[in-house]
N, C-alpha and C. Protein backbone atom coordinates (compact mmCIF):
# COMPACT_ATOMS: atom_id res chain seq x y z
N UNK A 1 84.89 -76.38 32.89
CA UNK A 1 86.18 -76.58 33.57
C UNK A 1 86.45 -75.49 34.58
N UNK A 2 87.62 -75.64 34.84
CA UNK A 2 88.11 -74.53 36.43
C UNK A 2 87.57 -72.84 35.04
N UNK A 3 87.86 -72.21 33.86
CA UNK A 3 87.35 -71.04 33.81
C UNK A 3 86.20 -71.07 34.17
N UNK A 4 85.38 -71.88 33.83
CA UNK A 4 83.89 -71.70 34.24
C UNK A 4 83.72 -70.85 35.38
N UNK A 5 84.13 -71.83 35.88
CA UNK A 5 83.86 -72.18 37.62
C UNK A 5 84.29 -70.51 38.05
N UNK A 6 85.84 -70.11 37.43
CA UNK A 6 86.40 -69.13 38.06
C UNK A 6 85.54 -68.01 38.01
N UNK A 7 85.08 -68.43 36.41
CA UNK A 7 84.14 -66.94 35.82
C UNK A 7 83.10 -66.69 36.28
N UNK A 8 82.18 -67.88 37.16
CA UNK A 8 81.22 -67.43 37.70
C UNK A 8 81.46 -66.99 38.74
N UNK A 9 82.50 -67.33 39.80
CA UNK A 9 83.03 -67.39 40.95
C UNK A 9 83.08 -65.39 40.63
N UNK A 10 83.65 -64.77 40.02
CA UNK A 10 83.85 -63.58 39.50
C UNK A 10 82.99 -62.85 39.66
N UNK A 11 81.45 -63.37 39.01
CA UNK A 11 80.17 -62.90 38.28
C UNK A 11 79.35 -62.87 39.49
N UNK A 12 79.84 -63.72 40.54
CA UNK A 12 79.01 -63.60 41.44
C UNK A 12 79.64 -62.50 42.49
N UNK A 13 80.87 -62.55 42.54
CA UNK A 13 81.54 -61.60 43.38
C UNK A 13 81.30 -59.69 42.85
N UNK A 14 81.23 -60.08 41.41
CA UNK A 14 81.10 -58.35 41.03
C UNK A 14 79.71 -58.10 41.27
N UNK A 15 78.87 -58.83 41.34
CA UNK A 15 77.16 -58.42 41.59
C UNK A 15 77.16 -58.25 43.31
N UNK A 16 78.21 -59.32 43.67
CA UNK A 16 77.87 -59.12 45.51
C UNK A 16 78.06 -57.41 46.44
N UNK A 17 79.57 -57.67 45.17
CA UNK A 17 80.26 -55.82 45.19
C UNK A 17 79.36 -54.95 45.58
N UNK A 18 78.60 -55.07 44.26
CA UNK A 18 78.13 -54.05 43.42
C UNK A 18 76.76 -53.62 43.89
N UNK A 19 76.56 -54.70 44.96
CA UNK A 19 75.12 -54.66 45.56
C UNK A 19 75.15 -54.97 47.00
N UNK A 20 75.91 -54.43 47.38
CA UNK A 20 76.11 -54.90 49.12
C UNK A 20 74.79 -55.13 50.07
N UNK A 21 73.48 -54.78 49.53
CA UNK A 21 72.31 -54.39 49.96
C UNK A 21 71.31 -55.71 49.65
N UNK A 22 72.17 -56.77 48.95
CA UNK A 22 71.66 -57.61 48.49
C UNK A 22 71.70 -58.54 49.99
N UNK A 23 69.99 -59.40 50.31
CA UNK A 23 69.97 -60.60 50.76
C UNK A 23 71.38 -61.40 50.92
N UNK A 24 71.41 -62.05 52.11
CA UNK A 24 72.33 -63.62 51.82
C UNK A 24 71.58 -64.37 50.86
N UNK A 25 70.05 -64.57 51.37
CA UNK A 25 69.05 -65.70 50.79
C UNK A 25 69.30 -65.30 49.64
N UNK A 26 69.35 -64.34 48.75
CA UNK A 26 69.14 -63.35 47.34
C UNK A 26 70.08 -63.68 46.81
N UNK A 27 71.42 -63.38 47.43
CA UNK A 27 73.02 -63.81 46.79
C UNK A 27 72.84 -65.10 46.81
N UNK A 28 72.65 -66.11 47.55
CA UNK A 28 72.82 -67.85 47.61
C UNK A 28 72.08 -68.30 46.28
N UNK A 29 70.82 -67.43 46.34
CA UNK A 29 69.54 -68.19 44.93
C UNK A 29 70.49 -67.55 43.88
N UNK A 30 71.23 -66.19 43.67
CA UNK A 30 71.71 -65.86 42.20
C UNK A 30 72.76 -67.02 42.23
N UNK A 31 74.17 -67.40 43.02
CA UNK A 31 75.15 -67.73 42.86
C UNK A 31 74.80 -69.74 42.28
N UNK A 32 74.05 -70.16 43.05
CA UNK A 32 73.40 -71.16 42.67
C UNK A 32 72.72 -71.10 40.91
N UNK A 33 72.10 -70.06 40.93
CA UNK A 33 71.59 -70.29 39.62
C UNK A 33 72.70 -70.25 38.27
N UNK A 34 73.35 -69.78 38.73
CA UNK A 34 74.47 -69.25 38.19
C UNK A 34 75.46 -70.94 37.89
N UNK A 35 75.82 -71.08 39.39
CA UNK A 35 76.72 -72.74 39.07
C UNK A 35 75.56 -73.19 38.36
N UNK A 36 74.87 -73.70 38.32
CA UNK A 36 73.99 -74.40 37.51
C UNK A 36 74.00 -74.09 36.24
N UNK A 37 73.88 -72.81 35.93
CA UNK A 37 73.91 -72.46 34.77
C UNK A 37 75.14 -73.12 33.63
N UNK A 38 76.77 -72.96 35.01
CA UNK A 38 77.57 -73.11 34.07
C UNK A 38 77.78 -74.53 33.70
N UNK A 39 77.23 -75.25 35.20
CA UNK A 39 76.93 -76.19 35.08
C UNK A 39 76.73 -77.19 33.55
N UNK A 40 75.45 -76.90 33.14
CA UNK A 40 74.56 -76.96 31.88
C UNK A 40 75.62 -76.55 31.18
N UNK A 41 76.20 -75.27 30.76
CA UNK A 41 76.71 -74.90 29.65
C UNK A 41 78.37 -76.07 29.42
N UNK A 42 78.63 -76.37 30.53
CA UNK A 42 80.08 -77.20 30.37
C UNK A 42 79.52 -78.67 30.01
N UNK A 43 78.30 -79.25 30.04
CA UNK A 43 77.91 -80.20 29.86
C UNK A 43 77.52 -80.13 28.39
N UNK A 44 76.97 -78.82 27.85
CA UNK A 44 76.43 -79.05 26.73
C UNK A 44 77.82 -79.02 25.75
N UNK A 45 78.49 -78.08 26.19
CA UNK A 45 80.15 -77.92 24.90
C UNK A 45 80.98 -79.41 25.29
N UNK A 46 80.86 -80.38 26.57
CA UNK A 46 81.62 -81.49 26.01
C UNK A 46 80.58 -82.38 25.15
N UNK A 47 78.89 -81.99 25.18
CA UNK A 47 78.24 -82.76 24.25
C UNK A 47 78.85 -82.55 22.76
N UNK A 48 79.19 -81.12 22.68
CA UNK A 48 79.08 -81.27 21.46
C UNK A 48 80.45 -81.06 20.95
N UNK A 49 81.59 -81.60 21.73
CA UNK A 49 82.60 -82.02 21.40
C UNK A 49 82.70 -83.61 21.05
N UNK A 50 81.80 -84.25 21.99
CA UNK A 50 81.70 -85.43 21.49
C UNK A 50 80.71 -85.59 20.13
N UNK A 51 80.07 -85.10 20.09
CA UNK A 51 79.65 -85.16 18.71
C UNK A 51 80.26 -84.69 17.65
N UNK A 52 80.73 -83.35 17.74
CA UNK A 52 81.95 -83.24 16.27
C UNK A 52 82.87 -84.68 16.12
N UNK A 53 83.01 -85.39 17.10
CA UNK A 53 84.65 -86.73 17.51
C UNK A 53 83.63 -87.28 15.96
N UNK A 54 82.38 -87.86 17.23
CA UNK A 54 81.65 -89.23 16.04
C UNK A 54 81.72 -88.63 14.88
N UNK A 55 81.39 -87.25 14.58
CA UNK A 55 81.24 -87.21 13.45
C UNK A 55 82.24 -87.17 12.60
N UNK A 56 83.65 -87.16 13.09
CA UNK A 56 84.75 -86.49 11.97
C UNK A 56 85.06 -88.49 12.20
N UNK A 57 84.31 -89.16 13.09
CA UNK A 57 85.10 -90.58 13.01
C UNK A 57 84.44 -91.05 12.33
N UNK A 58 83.01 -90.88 11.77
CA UNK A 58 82.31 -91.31 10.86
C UNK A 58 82.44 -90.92 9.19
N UNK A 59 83.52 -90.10 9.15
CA UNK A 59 83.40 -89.17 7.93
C UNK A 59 84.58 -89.21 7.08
């Protein structure tokens, strides 16, 4: 959801800070890997929100 998003939005800004010496190309491949990452991770916690559902509807 929007924390995700914000928190990477964050994660990428304190490394950009923190490394002014860094590539554009360098910053674009971390910040990318990064959405992706959270990407995956917000996909996997509504998986397994939908799976606790079936399971407490099965139970």
């Amino acid at each position: 959801g929007r924390s995700v998003t914000s928190w990477v939005r964050q994660t990428v800004e304190a490394v950009t800070d923190r490394d002014v010496s860094l590539s554009t190309e360098s910053t674009n491949r971390l910040s990318g890997v990064n959405v992706g990452d959270a990407q995956r991770a917000s996909q996997a916690a509504r998986g397994a929100r939908a799976l606790r559902h079936l399971r407490a509807l099965l139970l």
